[in-house]
Protein backbone atom coordinates (compact mmCIF):
# COMPACT_ATOMS: atom_id res chain seq x y z
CA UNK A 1 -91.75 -40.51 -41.10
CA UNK A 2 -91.83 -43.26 -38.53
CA UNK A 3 -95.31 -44.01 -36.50
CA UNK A 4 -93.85 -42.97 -33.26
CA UNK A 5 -92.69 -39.60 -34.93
CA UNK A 6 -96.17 -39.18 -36.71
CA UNK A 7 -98.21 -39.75 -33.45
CA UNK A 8 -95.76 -37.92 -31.25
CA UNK A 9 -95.62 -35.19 -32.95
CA UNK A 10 -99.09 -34.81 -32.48
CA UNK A 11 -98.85 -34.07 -28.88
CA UNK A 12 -96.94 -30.89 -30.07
CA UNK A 13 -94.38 -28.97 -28.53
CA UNK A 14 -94.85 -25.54 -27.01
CA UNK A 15 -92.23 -23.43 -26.67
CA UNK A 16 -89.00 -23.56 -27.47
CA UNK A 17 -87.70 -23.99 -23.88
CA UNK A 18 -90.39 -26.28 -23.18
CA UNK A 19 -89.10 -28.56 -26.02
CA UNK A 20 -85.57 -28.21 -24.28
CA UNK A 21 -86.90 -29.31 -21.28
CA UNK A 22 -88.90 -32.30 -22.65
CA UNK A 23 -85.46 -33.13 -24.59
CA UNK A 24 -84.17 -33.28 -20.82
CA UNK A 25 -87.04 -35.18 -19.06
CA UNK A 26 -87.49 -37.48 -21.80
CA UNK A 27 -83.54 -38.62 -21.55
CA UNK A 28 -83.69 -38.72 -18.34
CA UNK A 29 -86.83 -41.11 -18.09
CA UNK A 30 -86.00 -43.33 -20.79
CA UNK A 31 -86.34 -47.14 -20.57
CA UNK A 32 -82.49 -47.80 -21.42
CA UNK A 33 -81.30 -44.75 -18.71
CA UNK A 34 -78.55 -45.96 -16.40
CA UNK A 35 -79.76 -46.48 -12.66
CA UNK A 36 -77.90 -45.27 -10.10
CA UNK A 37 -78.41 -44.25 -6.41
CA UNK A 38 -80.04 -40.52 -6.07
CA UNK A 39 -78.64 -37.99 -3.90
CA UNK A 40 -79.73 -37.58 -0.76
CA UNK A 41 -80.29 -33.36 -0.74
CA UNK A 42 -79.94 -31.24 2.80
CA UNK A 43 -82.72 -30.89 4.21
CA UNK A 44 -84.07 -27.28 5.35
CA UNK A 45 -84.33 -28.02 8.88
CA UNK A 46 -80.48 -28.82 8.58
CA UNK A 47 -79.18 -26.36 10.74
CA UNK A 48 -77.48 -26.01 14.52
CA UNK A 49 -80.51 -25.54 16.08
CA UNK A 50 -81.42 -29.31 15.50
CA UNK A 51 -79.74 -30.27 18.22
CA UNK A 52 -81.56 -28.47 20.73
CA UNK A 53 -85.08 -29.09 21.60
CA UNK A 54 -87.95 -27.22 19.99
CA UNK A 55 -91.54 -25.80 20.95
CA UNK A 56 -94.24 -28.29 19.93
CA UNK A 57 -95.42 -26.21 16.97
CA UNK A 58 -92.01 -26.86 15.50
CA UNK A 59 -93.40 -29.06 13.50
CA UNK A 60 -95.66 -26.77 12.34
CA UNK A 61 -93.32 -24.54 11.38
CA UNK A 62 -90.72 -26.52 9.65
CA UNK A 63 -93.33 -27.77 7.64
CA UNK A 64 -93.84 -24.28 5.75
CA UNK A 65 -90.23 -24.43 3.52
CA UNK A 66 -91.14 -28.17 2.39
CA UNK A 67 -94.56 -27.42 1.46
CA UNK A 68 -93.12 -24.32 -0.45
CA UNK A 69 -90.78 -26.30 -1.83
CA UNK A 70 -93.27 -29.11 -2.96
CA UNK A 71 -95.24 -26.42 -4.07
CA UNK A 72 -92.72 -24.40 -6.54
CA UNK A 73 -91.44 -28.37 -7.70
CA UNK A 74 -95.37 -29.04 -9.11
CA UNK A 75 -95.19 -25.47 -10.49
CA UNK A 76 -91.78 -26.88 -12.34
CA UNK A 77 -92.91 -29.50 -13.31
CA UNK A 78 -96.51 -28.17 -14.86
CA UNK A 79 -94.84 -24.84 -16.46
CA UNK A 80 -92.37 -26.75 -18.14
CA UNK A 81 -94.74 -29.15 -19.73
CA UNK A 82 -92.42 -32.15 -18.40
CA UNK A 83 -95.62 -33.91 -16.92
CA UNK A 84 -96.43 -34.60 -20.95
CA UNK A 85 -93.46 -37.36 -21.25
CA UNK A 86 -95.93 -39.49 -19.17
CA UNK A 87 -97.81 -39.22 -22.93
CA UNK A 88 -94.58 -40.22 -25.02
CA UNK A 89 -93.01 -43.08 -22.60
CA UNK A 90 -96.89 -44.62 -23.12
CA UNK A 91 -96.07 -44.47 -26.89
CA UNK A 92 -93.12 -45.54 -26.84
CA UNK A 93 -94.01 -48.81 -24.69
CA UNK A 94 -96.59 -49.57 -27.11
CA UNK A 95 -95.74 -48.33 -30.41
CA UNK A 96 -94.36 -51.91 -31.37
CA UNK A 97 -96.59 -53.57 -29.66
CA UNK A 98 -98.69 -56.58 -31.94
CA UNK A 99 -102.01 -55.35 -31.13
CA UNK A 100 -100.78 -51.96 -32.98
CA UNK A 101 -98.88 -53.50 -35.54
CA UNK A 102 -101.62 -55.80 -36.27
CA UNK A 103 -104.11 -53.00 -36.70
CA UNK A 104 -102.19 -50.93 -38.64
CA UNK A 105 -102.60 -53.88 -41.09
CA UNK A 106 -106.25 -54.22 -40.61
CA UNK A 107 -107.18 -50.64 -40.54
CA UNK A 108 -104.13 -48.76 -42.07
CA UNK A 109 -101.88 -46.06 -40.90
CA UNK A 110 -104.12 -43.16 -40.07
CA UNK A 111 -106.70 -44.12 -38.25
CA UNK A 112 -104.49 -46.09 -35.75
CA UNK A 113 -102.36 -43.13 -35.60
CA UNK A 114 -105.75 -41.12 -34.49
CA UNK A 115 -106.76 -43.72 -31.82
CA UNK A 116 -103.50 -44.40 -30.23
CA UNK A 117 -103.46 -40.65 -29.51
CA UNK A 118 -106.93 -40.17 -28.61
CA UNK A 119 -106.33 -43.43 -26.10
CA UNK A 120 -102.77 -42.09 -25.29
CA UNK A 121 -104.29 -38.80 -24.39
CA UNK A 122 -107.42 -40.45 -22.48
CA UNK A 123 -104.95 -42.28 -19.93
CA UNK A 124 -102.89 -38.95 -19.93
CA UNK A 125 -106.19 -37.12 -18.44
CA UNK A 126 -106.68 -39.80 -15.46
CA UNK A 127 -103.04 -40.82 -14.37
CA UNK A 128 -101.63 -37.09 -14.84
CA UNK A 129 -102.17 -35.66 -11.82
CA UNK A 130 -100.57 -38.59 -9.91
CA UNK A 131 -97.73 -38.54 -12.17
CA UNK A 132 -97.01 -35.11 -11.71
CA UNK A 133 -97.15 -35.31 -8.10
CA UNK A 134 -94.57 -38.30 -8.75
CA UNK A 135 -92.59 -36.13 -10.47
CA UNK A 136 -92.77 -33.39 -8.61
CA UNK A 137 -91.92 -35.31 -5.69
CA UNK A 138 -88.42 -36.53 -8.11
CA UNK A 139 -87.26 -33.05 -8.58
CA UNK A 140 -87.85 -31.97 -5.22
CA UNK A 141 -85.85 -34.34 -3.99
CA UNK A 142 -82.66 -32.83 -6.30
CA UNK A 143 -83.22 -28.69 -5.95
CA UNK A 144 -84.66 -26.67 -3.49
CA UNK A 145 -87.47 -24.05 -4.21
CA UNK A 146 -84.83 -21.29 -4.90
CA UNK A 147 -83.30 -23.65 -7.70
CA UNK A 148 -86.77 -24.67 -9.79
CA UNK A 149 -87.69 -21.56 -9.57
CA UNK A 150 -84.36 -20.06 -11.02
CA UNK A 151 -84.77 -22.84 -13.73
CA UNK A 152 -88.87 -22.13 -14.15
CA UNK A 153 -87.63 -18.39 -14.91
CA UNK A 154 -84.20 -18.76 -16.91
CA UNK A 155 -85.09 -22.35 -18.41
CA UNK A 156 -81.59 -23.28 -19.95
CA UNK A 157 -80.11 -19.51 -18.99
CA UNK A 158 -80.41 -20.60 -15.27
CA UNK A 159 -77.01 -21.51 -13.39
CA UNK A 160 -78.85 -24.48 -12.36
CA UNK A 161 -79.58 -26.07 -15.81
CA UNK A 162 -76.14 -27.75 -15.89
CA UNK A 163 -76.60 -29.36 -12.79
CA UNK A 164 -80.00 -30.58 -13.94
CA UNK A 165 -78.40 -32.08 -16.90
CA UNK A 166 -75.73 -33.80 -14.93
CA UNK A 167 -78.49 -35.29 -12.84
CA UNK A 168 -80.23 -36.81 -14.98
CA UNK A 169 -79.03 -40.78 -14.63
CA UNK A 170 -79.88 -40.04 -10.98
CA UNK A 171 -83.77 -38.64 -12.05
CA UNK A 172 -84.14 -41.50 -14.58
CA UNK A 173 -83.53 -43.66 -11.74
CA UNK A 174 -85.93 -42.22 -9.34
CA UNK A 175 -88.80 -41.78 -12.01
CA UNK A 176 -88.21 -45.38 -12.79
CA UNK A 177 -88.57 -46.41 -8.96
CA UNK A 178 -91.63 -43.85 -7.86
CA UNK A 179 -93.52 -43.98 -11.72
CA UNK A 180 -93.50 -48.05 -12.32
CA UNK A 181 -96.21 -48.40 -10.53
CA UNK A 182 -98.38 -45.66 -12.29
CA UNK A 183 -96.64 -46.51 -15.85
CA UNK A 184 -97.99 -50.24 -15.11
CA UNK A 185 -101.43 -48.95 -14.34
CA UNK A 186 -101.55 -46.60 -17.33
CA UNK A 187 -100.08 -48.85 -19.95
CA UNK A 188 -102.49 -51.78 -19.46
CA UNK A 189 -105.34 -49.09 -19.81
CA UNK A 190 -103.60 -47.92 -23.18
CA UNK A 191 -103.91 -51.22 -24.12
CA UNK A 192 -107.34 -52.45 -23.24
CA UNK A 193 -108.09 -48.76 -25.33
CA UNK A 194 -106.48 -49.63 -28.51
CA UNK A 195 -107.59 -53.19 -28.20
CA UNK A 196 -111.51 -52.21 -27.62
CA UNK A 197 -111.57 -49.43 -30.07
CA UNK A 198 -109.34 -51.66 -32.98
CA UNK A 199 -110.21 -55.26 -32.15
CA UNK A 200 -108.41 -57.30 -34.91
């Protein structure tokens, strides 16, 4: 068994349909995904009565199906444990890395395989939330509420699903755009962690 299969595996896995999901995110996020241009998605407010002039609470009031919307998306994301690949992209980025490699020499397989992940984890705890709201932000771009919360019901039985499979060159390329900055951030931290805990 491989290092990055040892320590990921660690992070466990906790459904079945969560797994399926991961499967999905993960592909979809990977560092060799194609990038292409997302679709732009209607909007709610798309409707005849844009062209007239509305109240000044409109506002207001259109506001109500996004934030539903954003708010079923983060629900998504959180019940289908997708948030997590944040955990295995970090991994993956640093598996190889020579301050790893280097003290898996000095100080063997199993106790770097125990620090990476309590490091891993660590960063996972502070740049979640942000990457979930990233995330959720991704997929709310691509389905409205009535969609996610089809697929956060029916998971892979969902009419949906399909279309979140065929979408998922255009997620990899948003979660590549909105993420990089957090993925930067979160990296260097797992880094400096494995570096401070296993100086070599």
């Amino acid at each position: 068994m491989t290092f990055f299969s040892r320590v990921s595996s660690r992070f466990g896995r906790k459904t079945v349909g969560t797994a399926l999901f991961m499967t999905v995110a993960l592909t979809a996020t990977a560092p060799q995904a194609v990038a292409s241009s997302a679709p732009v998605m209607p909007s709610h407010g798309d409707s005849v009565m844009d062209s007239y002039a509305l109240p000044d609470f409109s506002d207001a009031y259109l506001a109500q199906p996004a934030a539903a919307a954003h708010d079923t998306a983060l629900k998504f994301v959180l019940e289908t444990g997708i948030s997590k690949n944040l955990s295995l992209l970090l991994l993956h980025d640093v598996k190889n890395s020579a301050p790893v490699r280097a003290a898996i020499r000095q100080y063997g397989m199993d106790k770097v395989q125990a620090t990476v992940v309590q490091v891993i984890r660590s960063v996972q705890a502070s740049y979640g939330a942000d990457w979930t709201q990233m995330l959720a932000g991704v997929y709310e771009h691509h389905f409205d509420a009535r969609a996610l919360q089809s697929l956060i019901q029916k998971r892979d039985a969902s009419p949906h699903f399909i279309r979140l499979l065929d979408l998922q060159d255009e997620i990899a390329t948003a979660v590549k755009t909105n993420g990089n900055n957090i993925l930067d951030k979160a990296r260097a931290d797992v880094m400096a962690g494995i570096k401070a805990s296993l100086p070599v």
